[in-house]
C-alpha atoms as a PDB file:
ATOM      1  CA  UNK A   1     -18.605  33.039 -55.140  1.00  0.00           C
ATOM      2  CA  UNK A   2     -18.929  32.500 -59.076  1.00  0.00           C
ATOM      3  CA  UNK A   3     -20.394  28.642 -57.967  1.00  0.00           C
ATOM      4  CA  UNK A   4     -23.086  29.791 -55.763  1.00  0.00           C
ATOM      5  CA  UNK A   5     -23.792  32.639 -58.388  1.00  0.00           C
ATOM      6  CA  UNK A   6     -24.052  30.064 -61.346  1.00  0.00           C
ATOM      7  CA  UNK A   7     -26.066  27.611 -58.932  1.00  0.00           C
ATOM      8  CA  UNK A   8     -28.755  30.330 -57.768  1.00  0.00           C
ATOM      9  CA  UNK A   9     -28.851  30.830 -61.785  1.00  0.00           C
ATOM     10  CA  UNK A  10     -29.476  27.368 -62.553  1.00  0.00           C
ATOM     11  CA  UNK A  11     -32.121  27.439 -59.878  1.00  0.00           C
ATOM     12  CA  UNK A  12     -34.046  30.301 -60.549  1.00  0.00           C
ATOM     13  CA  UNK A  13     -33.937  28.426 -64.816  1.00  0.00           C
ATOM     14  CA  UNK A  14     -35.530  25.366 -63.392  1.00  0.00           C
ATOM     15  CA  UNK A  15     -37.934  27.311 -61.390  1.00  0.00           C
ATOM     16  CA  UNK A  16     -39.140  29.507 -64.730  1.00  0.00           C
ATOM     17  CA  UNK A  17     -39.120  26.152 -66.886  1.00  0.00           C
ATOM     18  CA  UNK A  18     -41.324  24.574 -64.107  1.00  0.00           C
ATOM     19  CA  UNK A  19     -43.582  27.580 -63.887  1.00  0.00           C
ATOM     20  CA  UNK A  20     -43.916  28.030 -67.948  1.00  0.00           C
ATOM     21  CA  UNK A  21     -45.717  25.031 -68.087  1.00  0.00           C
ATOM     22  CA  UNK A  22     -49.438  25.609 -68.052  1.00  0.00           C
ATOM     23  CA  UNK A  23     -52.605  23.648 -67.409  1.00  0.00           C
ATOM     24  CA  UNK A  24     -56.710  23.621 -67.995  1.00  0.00           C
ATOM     25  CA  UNK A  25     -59.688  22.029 -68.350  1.00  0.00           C
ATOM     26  CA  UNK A  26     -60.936  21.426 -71.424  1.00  0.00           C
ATOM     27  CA  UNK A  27     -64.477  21.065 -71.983  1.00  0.00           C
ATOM     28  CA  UNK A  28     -65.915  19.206 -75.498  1.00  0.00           C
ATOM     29  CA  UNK A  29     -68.337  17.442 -76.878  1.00  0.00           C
ATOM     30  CA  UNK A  30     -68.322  13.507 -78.838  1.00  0.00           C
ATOM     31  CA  UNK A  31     -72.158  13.270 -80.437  1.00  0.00           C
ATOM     32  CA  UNK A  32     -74.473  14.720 -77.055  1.00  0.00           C
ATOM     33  CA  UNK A  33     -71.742  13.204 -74.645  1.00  0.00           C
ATOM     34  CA  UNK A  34     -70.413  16.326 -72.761  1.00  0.00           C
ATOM     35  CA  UNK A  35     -66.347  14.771 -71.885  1.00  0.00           C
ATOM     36  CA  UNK A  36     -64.174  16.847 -69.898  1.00  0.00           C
ATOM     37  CA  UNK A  37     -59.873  16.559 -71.068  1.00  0.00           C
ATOM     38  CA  UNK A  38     -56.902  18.037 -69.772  1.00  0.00           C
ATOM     39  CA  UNK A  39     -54.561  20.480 -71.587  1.00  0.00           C
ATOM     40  CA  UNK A  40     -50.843  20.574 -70.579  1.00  0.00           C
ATOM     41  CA  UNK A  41     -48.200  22.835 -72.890  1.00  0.00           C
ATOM     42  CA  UNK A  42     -45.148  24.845 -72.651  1.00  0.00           C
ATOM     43  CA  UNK A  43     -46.108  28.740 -72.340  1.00  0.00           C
ATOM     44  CA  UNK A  44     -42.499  29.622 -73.230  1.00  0.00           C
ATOM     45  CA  UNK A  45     -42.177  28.050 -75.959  1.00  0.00           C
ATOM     46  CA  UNK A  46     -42.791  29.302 -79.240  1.00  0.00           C
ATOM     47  CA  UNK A  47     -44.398  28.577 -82.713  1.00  0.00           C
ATOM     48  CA  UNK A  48     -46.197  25.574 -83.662  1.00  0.00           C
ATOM     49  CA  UNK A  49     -45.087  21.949 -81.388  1.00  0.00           C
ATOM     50  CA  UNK A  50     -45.946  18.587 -82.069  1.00  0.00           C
ATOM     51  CA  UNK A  51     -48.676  16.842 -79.888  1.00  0.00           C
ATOM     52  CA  UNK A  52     -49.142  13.801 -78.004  1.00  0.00           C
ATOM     53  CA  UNK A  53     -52.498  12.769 -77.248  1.00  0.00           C
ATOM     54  CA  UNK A  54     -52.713  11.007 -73.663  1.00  0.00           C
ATOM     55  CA  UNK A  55     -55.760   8.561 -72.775  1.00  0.00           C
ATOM     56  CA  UNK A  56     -56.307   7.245 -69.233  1.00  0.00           C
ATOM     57  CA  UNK A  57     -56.261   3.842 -67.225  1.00  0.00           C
ATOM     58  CA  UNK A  58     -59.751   1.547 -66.379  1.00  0.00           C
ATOM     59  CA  UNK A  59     -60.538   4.575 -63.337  1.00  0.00           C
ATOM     60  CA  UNK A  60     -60.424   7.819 -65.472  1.00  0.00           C
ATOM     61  CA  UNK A  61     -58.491  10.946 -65.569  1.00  0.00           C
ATOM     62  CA  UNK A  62     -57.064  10.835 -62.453  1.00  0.00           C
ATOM     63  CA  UNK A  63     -53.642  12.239 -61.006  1.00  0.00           C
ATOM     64  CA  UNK A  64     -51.251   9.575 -62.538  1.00  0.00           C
ATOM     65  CA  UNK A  65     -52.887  10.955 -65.671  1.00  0.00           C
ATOM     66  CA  UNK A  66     -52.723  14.292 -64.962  1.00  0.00           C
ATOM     67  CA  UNK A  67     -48.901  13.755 -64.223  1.00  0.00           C
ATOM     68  CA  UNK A  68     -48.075  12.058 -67.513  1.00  0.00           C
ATOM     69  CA  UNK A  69     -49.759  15.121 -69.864  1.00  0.00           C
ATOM     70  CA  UNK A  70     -47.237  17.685 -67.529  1.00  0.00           C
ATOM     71  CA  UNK A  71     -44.313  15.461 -68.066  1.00  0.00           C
ATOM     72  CA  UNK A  72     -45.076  15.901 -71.955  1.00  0.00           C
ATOM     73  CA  UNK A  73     -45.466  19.396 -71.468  1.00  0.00           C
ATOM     74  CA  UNK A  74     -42.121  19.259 -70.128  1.00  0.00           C
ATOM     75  CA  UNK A  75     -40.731  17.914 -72.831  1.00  0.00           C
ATOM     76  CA  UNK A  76     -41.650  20.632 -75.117  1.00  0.00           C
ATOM     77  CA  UNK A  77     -45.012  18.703 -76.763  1.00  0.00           C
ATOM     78  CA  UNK A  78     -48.615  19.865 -76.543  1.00  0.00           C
ATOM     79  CA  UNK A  79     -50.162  17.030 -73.960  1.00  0.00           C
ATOM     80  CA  UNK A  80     -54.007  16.219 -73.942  1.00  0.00           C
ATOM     81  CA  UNK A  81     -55.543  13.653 -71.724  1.00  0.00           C
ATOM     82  CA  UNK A  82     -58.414  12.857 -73.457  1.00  0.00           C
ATOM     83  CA  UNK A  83     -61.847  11.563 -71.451  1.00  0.00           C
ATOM     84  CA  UNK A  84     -62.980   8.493 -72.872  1.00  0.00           C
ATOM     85  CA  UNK A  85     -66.172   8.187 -70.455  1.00  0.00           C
ATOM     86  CA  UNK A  86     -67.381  11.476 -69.851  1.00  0.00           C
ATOM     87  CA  UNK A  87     -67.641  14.586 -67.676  1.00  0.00           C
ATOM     88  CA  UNK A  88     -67.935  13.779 -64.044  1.00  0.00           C
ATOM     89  CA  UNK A  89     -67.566   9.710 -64.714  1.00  0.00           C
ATOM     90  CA  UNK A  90     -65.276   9.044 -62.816  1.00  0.00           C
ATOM     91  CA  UNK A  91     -64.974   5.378 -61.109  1.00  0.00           C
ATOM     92  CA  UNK A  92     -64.257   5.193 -57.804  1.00  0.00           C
ATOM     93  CA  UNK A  93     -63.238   1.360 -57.393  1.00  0.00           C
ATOM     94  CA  UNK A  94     -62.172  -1.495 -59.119  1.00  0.00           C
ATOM     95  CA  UNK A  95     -65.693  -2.901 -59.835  1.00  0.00           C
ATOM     96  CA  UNK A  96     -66.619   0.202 -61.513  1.00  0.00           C
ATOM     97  CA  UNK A  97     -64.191   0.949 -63.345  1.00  0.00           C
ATOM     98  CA  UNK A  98     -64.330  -2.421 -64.863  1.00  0.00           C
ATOM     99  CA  UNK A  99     -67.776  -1.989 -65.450  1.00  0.00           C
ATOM    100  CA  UNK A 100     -67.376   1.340 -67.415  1.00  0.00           C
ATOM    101  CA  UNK A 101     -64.377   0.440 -69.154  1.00  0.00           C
ATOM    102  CA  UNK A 102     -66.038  -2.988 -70.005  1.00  0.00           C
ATOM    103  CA  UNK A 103     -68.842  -0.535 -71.855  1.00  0.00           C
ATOM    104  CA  UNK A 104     -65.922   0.431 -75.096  1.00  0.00           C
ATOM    105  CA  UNK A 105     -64.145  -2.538 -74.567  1.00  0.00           C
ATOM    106  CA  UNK A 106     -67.386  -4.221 -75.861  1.00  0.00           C
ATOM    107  CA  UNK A 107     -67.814  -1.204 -78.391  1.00  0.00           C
ATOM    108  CA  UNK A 108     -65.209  -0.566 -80.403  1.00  0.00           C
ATOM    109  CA  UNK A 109     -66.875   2.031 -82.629  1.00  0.00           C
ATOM    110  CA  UNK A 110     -67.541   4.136 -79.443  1.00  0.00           C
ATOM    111  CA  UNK A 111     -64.089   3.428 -78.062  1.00  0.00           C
ATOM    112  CA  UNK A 112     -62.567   4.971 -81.487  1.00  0.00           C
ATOM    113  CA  UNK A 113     -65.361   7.808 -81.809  1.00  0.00           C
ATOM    114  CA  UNK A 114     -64.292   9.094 -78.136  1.00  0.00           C
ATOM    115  CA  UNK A 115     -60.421   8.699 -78.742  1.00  0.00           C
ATOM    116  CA  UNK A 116     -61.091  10.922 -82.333  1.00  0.00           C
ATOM    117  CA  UNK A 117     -63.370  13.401 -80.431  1.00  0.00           C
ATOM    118  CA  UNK A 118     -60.012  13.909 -78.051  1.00  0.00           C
ATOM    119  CA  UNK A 119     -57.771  13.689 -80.970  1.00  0.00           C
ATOM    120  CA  UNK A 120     -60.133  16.656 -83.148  1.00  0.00           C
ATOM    121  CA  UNK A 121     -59.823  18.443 -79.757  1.00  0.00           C
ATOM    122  CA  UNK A 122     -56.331  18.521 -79.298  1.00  0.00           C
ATOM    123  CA  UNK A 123     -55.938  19.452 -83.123  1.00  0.00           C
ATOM    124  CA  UNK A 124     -57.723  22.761 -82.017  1.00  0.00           C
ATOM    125  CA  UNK A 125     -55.080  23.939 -79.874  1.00  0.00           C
ATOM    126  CA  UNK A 126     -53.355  26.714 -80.852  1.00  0.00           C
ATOM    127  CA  UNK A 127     -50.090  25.666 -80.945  1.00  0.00           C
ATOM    128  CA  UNK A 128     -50.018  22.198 -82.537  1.00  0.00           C
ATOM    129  CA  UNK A 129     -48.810  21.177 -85.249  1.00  0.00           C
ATOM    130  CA  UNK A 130     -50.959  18.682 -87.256  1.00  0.00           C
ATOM    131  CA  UNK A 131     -48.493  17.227 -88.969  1.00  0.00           C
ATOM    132  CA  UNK A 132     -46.595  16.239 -86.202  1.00  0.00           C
ATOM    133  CA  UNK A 133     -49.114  13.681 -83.910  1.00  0.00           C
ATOM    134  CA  UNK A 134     -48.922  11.391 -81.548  1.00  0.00           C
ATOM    135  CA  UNK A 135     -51.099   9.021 -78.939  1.00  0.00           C
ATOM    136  CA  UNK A 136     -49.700   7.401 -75.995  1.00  0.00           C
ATOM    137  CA  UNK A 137     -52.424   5.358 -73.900  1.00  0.00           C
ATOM    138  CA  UNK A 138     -51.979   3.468 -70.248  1.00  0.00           C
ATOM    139  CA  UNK A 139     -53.784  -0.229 -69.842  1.00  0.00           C
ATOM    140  CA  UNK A 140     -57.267   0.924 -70.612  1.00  0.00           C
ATOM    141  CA  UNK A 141     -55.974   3.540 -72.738  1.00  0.00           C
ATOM    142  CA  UNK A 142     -53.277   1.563 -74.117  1.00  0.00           C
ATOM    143  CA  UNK A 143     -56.010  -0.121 -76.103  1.00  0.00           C
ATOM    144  CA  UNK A 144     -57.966   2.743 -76.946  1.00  0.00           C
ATOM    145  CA  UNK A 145     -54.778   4.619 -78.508  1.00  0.00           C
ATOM    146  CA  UNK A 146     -54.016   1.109 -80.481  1.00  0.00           C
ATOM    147  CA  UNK A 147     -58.227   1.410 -81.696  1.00  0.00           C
ATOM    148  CA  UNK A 148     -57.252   4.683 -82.304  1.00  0.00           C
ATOM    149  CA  UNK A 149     -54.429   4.026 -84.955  1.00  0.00           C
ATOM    150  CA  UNK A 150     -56.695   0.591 -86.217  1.00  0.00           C
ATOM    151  CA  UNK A 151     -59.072   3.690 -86.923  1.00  0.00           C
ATOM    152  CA  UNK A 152     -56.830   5.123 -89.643  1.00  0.00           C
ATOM    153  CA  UNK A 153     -56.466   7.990 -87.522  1.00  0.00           C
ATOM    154  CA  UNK A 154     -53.678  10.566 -88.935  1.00  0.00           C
ATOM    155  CA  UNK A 155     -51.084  10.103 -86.260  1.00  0.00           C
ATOM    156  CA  UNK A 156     -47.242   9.476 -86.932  1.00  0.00           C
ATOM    157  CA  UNK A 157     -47.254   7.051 -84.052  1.00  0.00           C
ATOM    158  CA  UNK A 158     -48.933   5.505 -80.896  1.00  0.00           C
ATOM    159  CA  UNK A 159     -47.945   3.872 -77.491  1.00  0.00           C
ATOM    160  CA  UNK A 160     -48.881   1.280 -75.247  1.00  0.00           C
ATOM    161  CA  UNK A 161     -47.784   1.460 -71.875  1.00  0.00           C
ATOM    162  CA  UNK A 162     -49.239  -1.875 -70.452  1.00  0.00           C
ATOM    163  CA  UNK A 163     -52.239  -1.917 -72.663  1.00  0.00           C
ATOM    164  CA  UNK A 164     -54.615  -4.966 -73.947  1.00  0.00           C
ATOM    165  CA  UNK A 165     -53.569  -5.837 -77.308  1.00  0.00           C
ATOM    166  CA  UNK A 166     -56.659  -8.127 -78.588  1.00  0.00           C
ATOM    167  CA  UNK A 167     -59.222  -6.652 -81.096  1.00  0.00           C
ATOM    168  CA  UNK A 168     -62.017  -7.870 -82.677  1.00  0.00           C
ATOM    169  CA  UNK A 169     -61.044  -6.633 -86.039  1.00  0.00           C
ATOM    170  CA  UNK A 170     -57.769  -7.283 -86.326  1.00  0.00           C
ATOM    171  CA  UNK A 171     -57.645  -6.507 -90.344  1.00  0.00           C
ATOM    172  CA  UNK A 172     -58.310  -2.580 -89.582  1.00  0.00           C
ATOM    173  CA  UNK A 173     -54.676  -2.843 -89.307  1.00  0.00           C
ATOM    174  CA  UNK A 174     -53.985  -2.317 -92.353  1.00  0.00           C
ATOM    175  CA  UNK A 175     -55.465   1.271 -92.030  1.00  0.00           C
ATOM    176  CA  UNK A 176     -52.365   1.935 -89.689  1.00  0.00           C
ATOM    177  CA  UNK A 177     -51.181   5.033 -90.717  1.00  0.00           C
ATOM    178  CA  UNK A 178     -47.986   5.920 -88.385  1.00  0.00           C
ATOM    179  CA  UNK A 179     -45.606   3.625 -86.469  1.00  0.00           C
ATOM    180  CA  UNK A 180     -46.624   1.360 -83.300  1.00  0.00           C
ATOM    181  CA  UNK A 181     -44.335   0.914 -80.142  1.00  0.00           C
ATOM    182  CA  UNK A 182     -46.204  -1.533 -77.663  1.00  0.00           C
ATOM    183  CA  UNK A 183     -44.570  -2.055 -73.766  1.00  0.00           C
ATOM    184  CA  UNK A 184     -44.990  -4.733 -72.398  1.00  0.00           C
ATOM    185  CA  UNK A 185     -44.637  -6.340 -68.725  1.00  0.00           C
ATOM    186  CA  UNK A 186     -43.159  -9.770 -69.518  1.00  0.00           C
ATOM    187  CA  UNK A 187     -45.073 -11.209 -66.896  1.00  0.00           C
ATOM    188  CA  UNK A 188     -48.691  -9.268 -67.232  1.00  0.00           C
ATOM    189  CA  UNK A 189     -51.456 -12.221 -66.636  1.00  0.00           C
ATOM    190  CA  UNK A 190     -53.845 -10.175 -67.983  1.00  0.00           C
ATOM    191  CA  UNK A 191     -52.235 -10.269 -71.347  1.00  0.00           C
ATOM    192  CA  UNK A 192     -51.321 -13.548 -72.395  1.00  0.00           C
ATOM    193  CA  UNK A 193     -48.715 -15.006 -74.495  1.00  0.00           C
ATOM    194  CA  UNK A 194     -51.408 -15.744 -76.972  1.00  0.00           C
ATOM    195  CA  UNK A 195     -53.171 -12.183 -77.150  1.00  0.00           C
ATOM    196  CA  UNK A 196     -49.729 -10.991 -77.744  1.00  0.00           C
ATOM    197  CA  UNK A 197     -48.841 -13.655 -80.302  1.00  0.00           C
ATOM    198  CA  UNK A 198     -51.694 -12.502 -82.473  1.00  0.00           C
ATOM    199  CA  UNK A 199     -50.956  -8.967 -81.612  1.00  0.00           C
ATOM    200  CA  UNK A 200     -47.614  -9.284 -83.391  1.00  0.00           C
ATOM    201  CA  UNK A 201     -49.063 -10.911 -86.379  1.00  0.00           C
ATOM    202  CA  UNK A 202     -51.834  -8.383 -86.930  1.00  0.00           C
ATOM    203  CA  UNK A 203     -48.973  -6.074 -87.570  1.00  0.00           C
ATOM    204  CA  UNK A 204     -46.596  -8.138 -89.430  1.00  0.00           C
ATOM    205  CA  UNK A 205     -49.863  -9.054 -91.480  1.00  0.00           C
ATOM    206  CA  UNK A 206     -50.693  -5.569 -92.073  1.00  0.00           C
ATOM    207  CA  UNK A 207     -46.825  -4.378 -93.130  1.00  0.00           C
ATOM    208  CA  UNK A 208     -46.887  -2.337 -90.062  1.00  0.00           C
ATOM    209  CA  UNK A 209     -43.590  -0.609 -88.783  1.00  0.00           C
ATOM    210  CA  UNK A 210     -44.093  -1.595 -85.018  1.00  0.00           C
ATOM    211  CA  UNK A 211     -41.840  -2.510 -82.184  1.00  0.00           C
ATOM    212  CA  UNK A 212     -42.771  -4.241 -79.111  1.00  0.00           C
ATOM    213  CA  UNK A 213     -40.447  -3.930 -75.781  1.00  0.00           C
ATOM    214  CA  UNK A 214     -40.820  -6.467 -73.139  1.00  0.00           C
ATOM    215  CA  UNK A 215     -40.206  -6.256 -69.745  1.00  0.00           C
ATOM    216  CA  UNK A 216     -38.806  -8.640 -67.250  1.00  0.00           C
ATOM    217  CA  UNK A 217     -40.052  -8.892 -63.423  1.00  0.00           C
ATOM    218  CA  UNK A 218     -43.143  -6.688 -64.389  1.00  0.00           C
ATOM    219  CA  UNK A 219     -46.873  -7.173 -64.408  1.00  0.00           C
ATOM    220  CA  UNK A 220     -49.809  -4.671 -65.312  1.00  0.00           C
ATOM    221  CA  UNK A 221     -49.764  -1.344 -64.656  1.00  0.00           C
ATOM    222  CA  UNK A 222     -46.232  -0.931 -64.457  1.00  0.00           C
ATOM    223  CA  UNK A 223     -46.178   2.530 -64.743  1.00  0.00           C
ATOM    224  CA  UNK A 224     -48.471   3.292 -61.785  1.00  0.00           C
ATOM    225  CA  UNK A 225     -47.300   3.762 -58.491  1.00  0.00           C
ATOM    226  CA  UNK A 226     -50.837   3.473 -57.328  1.00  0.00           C
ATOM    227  CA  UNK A 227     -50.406  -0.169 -58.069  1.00  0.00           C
ATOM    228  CA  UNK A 228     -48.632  -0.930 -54.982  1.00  0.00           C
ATOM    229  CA  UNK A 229     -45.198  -3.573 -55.304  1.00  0.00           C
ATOM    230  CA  UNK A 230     -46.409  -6.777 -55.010  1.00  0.00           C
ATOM    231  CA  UNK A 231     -46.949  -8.711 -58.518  1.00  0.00           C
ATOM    232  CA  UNK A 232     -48.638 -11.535 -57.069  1.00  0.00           C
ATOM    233  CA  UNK A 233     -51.337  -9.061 -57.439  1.00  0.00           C
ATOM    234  CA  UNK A 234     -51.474  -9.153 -61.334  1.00  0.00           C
ATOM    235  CA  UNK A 235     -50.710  -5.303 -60.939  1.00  0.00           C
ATOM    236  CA  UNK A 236     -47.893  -3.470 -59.827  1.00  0.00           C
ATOM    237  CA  UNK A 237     -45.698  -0.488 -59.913  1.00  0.00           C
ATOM    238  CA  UNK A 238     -41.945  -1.367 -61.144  1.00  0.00           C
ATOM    239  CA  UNK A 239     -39.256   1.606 -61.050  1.00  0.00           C
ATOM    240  CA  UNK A 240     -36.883   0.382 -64.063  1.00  0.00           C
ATOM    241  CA  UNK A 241     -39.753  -0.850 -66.394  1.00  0.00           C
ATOM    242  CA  UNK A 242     -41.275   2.612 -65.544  1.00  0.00           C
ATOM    243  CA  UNK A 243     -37.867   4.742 -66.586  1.00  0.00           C
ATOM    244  CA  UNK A 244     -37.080   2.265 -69.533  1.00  0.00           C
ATOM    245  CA  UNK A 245     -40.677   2.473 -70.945  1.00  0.00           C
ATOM    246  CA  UNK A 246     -40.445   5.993 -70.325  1.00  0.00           C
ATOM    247  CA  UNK A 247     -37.377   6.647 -72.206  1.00  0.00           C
ATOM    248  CA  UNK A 248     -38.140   4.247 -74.961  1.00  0.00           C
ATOM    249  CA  UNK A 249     -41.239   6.502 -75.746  1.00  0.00           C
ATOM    250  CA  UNK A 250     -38.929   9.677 -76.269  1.00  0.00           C
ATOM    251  CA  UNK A 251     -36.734   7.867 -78.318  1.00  0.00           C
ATOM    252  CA  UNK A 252     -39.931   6.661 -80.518  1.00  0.00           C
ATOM    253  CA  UNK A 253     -40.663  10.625 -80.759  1.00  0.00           C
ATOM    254  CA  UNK A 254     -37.343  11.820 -81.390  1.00  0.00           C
ATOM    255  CA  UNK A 255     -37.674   9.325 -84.553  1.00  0.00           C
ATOM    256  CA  UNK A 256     -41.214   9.922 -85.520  1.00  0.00           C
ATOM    257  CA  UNK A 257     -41.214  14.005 -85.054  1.00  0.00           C
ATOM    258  CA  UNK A 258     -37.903  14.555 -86.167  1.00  0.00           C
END
């Protein structure tokens, strides 16, 4: 009897966690560009938090997205998925989403504008702590959050998950303000050995304190089950790479927040 009383109590805890996380729409603005984020946070937790600032894959805010800001909530952070390309552009397959993401790729400035417009956004949010700021990004956005930091944005540290590493102005590193953790699929084609050659001496050039996990058996978008299993592809989902990049990140907060 006291074992099914303490596991109905344990149950009924996980269901009020699960429920105390909230969600919303956030509507804001970078210059005339109307972009449309998504807020995740903790209702039962109290006081100020520190934040995470999430931005999306080559397709968008979509529900892989959507998933990674709740997981932060989870955690006990303030989560916002930032929109990089704007309310209601959304792309729908792989040509235009290479299209649209091929727009910031090829401008930088407007990459790093629409990550800070997220990053001003989150900073609004009534229970963040500015002091305590972070930016984790996914292929696409793995780039953006690195553009982000290049930016001299005030974070305490950034994440790739599977993100290009390349720049074309690799001396803003020096304006690197927080720590860097890049993850890496050891067998990505889309980022070479050289691009991540030259990644790691941009920071080593710059002083930066960075880290950079590899990977073995996994290609692009590691992290995405949408990817399907089969790396011939050049993209696929991988289960441990997934859980190890996963828990790497919340050891890189534990140290960065603490």
């Amino acid at each position: 009897m006291r074992q099914l009383l303490l596991l109905v109590t344990l149950l009924c805890l996980a269901v009020t966690a699960e429920a105390a996380v909230k969600t919303r729409i956030v509507e804001y603005k970078q210059g005339d560009t109307v972009l449309e984020g998504y807020l995740a946070w903790d209702d039962a937790g109290k006081g100020k938090r520190p934040a995470v600032l999430v931005v999306h894959e080559w397709t968008g805010i979509n529900d892989h997205i959507r998933q990674r800001t709740e997981m932060l909530a989870k955690l006990g952070y303030v989560a916002f998925a930032a929109d990089i390309y704007g309310k209601g552009v959304r792309p729908a397959s792989q040509a235009d989403a290479a299209k649209t993401s091929g727009i910031y790729k090829n401008d930088r400035p407007l990459m790093r504008a629409r990550a800070r417009a997220g990053l001003e956004e989150l900073k609004k949010q009534r229970f963040v702590d500015t002091r305590r700021l972070a930016a984790i990004g996914f292929c696409f956005g793995g780039t953006t959050v690195l553009e982000l930091s290049r930016d001299g944005a005030d974070l305490n540290g950034v994440v790739s998950f599977h993100g290009g590493l390349s720049t074309p102005r690799p001396q803003d590193a020096q304006n690197i303000k927080g720590r860097v953790l890049a993850l890496h699929g050891a067998d990505d084609p889309f980022v070479k050995a050289d691009e991540v050659t030259a990644f790691q001496d941009e920071m080593r050039k710059a002083n930066v304190d960075w880290q950079f996990v590899s990977y073995g058996n996994a290609v692009h978008s590691f992290t995405s089950i949408a990817a399907g299993s089969d790396n011939s592809k050049g993209t696929a989902y991988n289960e441990k790479a997934d859980r190890r990049s996963w828990q790497a990140m919340k050891g890189f907060f534990a140290e960065i927040f603490k």
